[in-house]
C-alpha atoms as a PDB file:
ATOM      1  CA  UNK A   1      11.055 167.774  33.927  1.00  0.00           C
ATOM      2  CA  UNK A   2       7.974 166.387  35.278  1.00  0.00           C
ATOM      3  CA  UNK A   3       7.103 162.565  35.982  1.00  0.00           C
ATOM      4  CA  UNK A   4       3.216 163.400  35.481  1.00  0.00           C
ATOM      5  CA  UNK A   5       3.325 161.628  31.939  1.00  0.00           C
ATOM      6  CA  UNK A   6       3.828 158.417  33.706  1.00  0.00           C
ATOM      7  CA  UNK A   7       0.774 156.110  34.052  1.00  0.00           C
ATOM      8  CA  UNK A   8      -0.163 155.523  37.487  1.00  0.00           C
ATOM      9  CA  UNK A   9      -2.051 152.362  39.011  1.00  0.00           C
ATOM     10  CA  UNK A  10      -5.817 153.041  39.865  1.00  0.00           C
ATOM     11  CA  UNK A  11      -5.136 151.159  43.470  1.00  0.00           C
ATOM     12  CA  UNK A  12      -2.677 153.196  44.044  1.00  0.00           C
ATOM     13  CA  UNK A  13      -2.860 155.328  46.820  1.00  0.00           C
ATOM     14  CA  UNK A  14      -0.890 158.553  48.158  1.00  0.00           C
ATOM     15  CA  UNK A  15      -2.579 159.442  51.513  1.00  0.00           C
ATOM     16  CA  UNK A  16      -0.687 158.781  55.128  1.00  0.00           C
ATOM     17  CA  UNK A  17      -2.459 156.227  57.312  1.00  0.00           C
ATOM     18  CA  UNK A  18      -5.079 155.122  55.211  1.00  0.00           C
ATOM     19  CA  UNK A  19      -1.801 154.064  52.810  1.00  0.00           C
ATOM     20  CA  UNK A  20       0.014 152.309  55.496  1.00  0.00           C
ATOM     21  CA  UNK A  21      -3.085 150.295  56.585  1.00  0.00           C
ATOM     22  CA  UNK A  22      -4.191 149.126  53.226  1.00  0.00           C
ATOM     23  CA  UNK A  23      -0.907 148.175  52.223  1.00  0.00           C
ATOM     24  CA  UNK A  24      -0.778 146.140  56.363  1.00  0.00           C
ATOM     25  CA  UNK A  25      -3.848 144.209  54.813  1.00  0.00           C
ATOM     26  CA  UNK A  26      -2.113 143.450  51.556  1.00  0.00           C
ATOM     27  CA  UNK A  27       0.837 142.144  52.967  1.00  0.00           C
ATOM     28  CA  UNK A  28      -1.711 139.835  54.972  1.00  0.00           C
ATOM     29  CA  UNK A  29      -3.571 138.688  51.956  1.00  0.00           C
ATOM     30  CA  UNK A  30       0.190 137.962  50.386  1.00  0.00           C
ATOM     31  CA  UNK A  31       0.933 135.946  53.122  1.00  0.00           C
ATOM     32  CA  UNK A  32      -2.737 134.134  53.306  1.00  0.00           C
ATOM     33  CA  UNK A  33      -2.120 133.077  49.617  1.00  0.00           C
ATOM     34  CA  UNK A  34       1.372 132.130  49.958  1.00  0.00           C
ATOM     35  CA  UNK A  35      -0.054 129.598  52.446  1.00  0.00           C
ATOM     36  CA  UNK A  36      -2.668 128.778  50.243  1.00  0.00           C
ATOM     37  CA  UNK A  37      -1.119 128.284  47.233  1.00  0.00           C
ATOM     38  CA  UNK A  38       2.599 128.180  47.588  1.00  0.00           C
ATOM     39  CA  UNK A  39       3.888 124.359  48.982  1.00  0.00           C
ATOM     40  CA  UNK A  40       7.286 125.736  49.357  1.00  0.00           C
ATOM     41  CA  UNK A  41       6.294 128.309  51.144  1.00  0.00           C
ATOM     42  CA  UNK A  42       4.379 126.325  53.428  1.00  0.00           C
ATOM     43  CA  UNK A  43       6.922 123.866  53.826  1.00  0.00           C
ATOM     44  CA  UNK A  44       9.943 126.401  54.404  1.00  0.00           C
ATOM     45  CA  UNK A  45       7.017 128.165  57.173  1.00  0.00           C
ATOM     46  CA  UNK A  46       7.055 124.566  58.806  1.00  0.00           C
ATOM     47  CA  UNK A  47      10.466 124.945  59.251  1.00  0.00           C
ATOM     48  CA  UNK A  48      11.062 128.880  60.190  1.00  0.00           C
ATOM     49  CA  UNK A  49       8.527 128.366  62.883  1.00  0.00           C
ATOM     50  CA  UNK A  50      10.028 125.754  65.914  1.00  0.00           C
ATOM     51  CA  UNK A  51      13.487 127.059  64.306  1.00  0.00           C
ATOM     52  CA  UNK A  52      12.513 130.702  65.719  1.00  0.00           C
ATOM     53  CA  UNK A  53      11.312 128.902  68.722  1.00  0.00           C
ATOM     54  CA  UNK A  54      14.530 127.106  69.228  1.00  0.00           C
ATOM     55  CA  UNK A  55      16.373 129.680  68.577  1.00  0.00           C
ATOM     56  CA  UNK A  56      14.805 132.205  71.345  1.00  0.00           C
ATOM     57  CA  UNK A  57      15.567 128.991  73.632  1.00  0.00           C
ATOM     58  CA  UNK A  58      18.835 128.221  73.300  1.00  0.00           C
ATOM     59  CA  UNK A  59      21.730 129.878  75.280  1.00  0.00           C
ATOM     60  CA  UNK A  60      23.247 132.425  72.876  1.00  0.00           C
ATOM     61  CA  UNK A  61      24.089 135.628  72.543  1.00  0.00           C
ATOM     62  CA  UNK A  62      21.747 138.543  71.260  1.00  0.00           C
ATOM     63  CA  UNK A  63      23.033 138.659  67.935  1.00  0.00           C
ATOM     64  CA  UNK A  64      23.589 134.789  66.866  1.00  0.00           C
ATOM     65  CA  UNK A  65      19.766 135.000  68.113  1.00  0.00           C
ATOM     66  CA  UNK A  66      18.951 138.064  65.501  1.00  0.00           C
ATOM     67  CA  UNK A  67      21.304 136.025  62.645  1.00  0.00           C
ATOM     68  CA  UNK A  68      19.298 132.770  63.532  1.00  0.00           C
ATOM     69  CA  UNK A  69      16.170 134.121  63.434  1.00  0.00           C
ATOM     70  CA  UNK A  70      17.194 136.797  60.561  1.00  0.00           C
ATOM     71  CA  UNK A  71      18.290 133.600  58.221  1.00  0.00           C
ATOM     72  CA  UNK A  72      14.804 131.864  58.755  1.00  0.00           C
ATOM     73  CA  UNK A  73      12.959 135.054  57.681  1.00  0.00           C
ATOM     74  CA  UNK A  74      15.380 135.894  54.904  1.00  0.00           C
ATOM     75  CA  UNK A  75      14.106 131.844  53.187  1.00  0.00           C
ATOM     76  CA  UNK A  76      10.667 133.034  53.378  1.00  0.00           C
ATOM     77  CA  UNK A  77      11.217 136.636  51.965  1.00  0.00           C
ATOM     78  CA  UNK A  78      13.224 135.357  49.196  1.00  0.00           C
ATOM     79  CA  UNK A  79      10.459 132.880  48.414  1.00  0.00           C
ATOM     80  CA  UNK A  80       7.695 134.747  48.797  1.00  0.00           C
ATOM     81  CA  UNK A  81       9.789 137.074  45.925  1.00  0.00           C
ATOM     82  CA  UNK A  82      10.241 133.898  44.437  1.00  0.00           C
ATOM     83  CA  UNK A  83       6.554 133.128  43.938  1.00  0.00           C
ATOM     84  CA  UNK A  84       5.498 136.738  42.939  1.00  0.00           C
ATOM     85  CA  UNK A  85       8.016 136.539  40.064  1.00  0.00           C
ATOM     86  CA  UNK A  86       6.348 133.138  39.009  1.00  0.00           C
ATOM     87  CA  UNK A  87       2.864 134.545  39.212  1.00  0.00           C
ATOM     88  CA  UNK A  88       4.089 137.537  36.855  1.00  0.00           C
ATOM     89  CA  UNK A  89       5.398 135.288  34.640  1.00  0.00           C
ATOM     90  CA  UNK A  90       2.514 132.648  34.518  1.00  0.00           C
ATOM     91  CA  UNK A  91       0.512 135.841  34.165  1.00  0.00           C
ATOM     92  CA  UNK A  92       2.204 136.914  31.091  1.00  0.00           C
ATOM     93  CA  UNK A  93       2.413 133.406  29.236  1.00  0.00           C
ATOM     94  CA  UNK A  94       1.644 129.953  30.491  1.00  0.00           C
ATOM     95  CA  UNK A  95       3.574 129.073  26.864  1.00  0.00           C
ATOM     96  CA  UNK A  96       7.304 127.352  27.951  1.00  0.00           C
ATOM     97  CA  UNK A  97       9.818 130.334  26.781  1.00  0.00           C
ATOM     98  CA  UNK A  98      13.495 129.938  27.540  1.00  0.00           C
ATOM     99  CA  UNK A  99      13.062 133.883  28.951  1.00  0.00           C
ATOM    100  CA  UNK A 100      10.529 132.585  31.109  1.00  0.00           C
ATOM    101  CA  UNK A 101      12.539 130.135  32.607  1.00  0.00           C
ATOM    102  CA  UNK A 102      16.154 132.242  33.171  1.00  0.00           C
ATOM    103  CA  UNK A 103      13.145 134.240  35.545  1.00  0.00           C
ATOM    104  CA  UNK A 104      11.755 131.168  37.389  1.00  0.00           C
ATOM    105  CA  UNK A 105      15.343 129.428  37.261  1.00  0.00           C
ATOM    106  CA  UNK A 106      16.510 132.521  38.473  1.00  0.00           C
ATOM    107  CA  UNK A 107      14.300 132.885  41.168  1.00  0.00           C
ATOM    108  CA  UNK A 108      14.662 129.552  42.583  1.00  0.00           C
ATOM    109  CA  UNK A 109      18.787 129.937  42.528  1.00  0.00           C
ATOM    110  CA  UNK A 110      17.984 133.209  45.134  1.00  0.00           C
ATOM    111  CA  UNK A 111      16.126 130.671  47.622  1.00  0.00           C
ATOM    112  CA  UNK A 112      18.368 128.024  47.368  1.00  0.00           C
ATOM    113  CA  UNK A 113      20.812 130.410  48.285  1.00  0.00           C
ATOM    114  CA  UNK A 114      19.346 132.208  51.079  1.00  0.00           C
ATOM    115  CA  UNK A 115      18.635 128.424  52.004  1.00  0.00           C
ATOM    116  CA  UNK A 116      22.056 127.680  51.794  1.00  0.00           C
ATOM    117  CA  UNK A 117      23.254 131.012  53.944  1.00  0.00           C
ATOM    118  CA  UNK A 118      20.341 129.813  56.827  1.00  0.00           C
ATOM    119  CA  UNK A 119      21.936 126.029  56.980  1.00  0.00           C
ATOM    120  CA  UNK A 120      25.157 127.729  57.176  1.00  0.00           C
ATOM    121  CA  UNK A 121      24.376 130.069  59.651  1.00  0.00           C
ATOM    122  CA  UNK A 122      22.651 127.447  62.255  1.00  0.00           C
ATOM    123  CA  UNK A 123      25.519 125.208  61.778  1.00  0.00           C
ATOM    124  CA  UNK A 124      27.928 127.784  62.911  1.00  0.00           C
ATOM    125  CA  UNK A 125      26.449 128.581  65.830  1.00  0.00           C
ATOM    126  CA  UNK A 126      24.531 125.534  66.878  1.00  0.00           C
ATOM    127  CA  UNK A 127      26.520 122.424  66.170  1.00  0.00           C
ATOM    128  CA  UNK A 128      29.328 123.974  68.602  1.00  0.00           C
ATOM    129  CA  UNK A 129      26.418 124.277  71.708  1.00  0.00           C
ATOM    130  CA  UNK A 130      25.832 120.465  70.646  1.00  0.00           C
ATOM    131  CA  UNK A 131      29.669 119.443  70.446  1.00  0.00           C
ATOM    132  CA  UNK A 132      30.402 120.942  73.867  1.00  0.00           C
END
């Protein structure tokens, strides 16, 4: 059975390198608005940043570096998921609908949780370099 009854997005594309560049410059423009736009995201950024510097600085091992730094990333992927599900929603109805919510609610649980996993994470391996 074929899938060719399926609508199909006019900026979609299907060829090789021209694909993979365009969607390199979309991913830029994601992140240029998600510094525009998003305070969280911003803020969270503010954070990642000297936390990825400390990170490569102190004396650990390869992979508490890669969990460190991993965490950190994982905050801002989750929130930049986080916003795109509130800009689908807003998109759909600015009108307060409790389905609406469960998403944004929803949404926001995921970064507090990946926030929660990153605290978690540093404090494991970082207090005991401090309590030494």
């Amino acid at each position: 059975m074929s899938d060719d009854s399926q609508p199909l997005s006019e900026f979609k594309s299907k060829s090789g390198l021209k694909r993979v560049l365009s969607a390199f410059f979309y991913s830029i423009d994601g992140l240029r608005t998600a510094w525009r736009y998003e305070h969280a995201f911003r803020q969270e950024l503010v954070i990642a940043v000297p936390g990825v510097i400390v990170a490569l600085l102190i004396p650990i091992t390869a992979l508490e570096r890669v969990i460190l730094i991993g965490v950190l990333l994982l905050v801002l992927i989750v929130e930049l998921l986080n916003s795109a599900i509130e800009a689908a929603v807003d998109r759909v109805s600015l009108e307060r609908n409790p389905l609406s919510k469960n998403a944004k609610d929803l949404g926001s649980a995921a970064v507090m949780l990946s926030m929660l996993m990153a605290a978690v994470a540093w404090m494991l391996i970082v207090l005991p370099l401090i309590w030494k």
